[in-house]
C-alpha atoms as a PDB file:
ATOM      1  CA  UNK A   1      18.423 -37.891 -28.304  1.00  0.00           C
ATOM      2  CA  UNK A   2      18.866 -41.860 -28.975  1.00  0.00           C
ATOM      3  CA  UNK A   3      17.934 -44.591 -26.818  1.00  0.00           C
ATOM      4  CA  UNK A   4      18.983 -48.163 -27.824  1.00  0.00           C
ATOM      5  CA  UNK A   5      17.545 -51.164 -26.203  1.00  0.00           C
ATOM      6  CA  UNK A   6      18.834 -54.527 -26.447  1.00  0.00           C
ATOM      7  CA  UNK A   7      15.979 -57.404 -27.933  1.00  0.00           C
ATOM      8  CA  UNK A   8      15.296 -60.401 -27.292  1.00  0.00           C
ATOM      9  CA  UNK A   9      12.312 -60.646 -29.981  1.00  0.00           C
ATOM     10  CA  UNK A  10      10.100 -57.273 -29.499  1.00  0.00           C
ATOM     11  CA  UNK A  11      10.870 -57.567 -25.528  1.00  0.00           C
ATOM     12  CA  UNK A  12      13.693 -56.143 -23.734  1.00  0.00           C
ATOM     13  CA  UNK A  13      16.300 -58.606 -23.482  1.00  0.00           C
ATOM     14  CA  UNK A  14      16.348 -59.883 -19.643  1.00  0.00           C
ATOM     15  CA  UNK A  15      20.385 -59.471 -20.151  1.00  0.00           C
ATOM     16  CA  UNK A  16      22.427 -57.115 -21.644  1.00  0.00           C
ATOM     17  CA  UNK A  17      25.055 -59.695 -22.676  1.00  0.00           C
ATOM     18  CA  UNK A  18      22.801 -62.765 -24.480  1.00  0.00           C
ATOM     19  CA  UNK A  19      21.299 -59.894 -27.083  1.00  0.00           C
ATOM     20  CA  UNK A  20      22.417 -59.979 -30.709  1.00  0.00           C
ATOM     21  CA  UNK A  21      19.804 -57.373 -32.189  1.00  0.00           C
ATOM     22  CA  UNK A  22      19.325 -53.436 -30.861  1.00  0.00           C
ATOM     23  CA  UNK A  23      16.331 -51.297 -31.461  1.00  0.00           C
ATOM     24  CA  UNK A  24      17.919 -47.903 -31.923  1.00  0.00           C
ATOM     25  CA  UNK A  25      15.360 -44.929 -31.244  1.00  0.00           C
ATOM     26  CA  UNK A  26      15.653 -41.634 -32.167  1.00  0.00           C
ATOM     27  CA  UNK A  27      13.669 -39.216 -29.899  1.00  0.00           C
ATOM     28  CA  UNK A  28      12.366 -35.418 -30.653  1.00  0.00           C
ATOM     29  CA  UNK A  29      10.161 -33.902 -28.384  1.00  0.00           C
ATOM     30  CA  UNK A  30       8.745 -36.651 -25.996  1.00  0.00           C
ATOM     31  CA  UNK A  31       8.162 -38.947 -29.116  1.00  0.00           C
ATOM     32  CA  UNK A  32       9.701 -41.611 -31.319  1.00  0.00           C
ATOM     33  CA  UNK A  33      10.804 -40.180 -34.326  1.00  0.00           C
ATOM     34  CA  UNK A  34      12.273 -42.937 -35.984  1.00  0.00           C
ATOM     35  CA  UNK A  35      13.281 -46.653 -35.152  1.00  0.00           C
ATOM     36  CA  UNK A  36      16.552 -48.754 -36.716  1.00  0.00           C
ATOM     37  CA  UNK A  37      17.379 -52.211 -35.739  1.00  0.00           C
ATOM     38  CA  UNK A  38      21.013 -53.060 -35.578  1.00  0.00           C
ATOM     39  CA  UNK A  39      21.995 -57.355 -35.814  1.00  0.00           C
ATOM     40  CA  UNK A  40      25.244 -58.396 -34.903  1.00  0.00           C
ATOM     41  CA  UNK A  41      24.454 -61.736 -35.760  1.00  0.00           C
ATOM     42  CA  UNK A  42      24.278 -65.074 -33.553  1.00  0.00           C
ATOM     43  CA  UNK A  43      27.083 -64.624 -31.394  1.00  0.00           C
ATOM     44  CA  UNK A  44      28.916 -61.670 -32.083  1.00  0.00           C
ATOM     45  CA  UNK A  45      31.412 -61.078 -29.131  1.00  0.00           C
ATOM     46  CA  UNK A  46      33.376 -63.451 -26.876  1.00  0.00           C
ATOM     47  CA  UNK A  47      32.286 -61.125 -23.627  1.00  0.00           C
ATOM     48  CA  UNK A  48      29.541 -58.626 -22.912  1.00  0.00           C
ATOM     49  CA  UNK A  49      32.290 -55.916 -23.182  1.00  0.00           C
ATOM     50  CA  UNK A  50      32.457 -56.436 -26.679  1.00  0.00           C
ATOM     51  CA  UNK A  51      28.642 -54.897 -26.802  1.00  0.00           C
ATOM     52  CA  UNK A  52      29.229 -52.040 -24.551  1.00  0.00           C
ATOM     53  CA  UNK A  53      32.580 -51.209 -26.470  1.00  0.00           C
ATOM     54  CA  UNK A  54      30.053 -51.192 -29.632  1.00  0.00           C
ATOM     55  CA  UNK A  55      27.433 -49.262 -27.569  1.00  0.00           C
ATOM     56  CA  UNK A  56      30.195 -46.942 -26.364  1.00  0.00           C
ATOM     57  CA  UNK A  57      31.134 -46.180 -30.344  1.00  0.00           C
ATOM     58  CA  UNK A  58      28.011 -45.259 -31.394  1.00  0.00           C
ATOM     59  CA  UNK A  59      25.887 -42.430 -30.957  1.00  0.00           C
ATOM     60  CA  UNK A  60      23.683 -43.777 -28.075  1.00  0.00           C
ATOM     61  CA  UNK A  61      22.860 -41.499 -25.619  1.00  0.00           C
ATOM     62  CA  UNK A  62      21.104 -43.694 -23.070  1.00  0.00           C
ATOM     63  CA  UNK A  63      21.074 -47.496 -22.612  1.00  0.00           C
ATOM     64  CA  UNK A  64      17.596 -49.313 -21.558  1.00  0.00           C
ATOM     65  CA  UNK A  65      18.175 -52.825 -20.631  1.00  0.00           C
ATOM     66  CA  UNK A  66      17.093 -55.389 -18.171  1.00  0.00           C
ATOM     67  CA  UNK A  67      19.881 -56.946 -16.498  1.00  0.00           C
ATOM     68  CA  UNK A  68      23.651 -55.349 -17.135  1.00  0.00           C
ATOM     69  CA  UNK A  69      27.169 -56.870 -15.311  1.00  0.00           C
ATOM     70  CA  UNK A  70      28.537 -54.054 -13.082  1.00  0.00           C
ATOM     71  CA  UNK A  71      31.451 -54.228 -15.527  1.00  0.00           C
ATOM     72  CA  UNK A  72      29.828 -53.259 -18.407  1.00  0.00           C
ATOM     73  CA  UNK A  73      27.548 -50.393 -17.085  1.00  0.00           C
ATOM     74  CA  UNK A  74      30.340 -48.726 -14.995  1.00  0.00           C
ATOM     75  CA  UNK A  75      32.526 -48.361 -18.354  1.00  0.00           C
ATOM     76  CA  UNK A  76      29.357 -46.864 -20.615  1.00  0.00           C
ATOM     77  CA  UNK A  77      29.096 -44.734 -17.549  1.00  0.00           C
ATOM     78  CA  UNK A  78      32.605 -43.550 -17.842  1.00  0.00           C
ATOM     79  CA  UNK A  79      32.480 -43.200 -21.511  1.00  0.00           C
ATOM     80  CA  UNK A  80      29.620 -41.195 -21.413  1.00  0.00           C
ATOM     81  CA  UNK A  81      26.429 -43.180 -21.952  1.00  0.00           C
ATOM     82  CA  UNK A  82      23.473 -42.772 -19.442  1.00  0.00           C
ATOM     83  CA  UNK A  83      22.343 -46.748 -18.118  1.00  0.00           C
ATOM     84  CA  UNK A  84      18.518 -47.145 -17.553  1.00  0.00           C
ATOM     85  CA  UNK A  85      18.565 -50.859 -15.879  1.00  0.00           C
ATOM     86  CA  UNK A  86      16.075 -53.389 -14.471  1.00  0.00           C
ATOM     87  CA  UNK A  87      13.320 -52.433 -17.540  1.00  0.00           C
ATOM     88  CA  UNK A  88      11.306 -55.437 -18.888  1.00  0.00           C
ATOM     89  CA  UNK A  89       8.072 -55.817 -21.712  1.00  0.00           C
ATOM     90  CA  UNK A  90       7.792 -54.933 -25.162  1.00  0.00           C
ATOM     91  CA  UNK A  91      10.351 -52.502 -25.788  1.00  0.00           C
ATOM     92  CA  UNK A  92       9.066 -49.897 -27.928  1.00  0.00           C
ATOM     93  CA  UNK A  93       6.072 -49.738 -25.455  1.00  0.00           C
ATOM     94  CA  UNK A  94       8.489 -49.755 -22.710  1.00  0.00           C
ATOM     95  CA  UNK A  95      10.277 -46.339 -24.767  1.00  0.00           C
ATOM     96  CA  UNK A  96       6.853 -44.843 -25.211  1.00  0.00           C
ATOM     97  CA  UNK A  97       5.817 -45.435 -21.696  1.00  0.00           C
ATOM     98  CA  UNK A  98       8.910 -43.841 -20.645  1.00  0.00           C
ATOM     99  CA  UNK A  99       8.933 -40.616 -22.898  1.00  0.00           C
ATOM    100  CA  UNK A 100       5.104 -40.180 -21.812  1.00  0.00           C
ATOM    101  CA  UNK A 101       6.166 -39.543 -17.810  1.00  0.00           C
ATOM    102  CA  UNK A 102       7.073 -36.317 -17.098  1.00  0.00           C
ATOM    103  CA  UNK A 103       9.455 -37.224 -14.225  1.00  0.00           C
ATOM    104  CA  UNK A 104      11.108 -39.696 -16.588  1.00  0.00           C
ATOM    105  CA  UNK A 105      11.052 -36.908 -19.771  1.00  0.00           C
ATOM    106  CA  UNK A 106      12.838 -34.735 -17.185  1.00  0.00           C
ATOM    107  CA  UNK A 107      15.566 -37.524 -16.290  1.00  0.00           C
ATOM    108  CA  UNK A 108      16.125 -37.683 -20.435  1.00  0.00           C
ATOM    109  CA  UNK A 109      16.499 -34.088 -20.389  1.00  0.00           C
ATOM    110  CA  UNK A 110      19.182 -34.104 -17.906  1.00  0.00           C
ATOM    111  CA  UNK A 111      21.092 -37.320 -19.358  1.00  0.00           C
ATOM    112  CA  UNK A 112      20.934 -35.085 -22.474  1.00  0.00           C
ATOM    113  CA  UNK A 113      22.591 -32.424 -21.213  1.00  0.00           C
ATOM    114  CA  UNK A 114      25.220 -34.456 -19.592  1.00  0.00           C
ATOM    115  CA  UNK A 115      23.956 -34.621 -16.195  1.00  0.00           C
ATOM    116  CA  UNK A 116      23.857 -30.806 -16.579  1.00  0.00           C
END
């Protein structure tokens, strides 16, 4: 399973739209297997949507952010991609926090299997 989380530093950015670098994780059995960071530079789209069309593309599985427009969540929603909102802190602690919970762990399981 992946989980990318838009930065703002090490932190999760407080908005889904002002972030220009993602921590991508890859996740095997309740841990972090491995960690990329994607930069799309200073500005890189016009409009949020430009991000979640990029998110969309990729092979993301679930999105953890702080703040996301309606806009942008409800079409990663319909193009598959599982929205975890509202999150804040140090974002690999944040990750590792959430793969640690069983009732969370559980939640990744079903996003996984598509809701299944």
């Amino acid at each position: 399973m992946i989980l990318g989380v838009p930065l703002f530093g090490s932190r999760i950015s407080p908005h889904f739209g002002n972030s220009s670098t993602f921590a991508v994780y890859e996740v095997h059995d309740q841990r972090i297997c491995k960690k990329h960071i994607w930069r799309f530079g200073q500005f890189p789209f016009e409009h949020p949507m430009g991000l979640a069309r990029q998110i969309a593309e990729s092979d993301i599985h679930i999105l953890i952010c702080g703040g996301i427009q309606k806009q942008c969540k409800e079409w990663l929603i319909k193009h598959g991609k599982s929205v975890w909102e509202n999150y804040r802190g140090e974002a690999e602690q944040v990750v590792t926090s959430l793969l640690a919970s069983e009732a969370l762990f559980q939640k990744l399981q079903t996003a996984r299997n598509g809701g299944r």
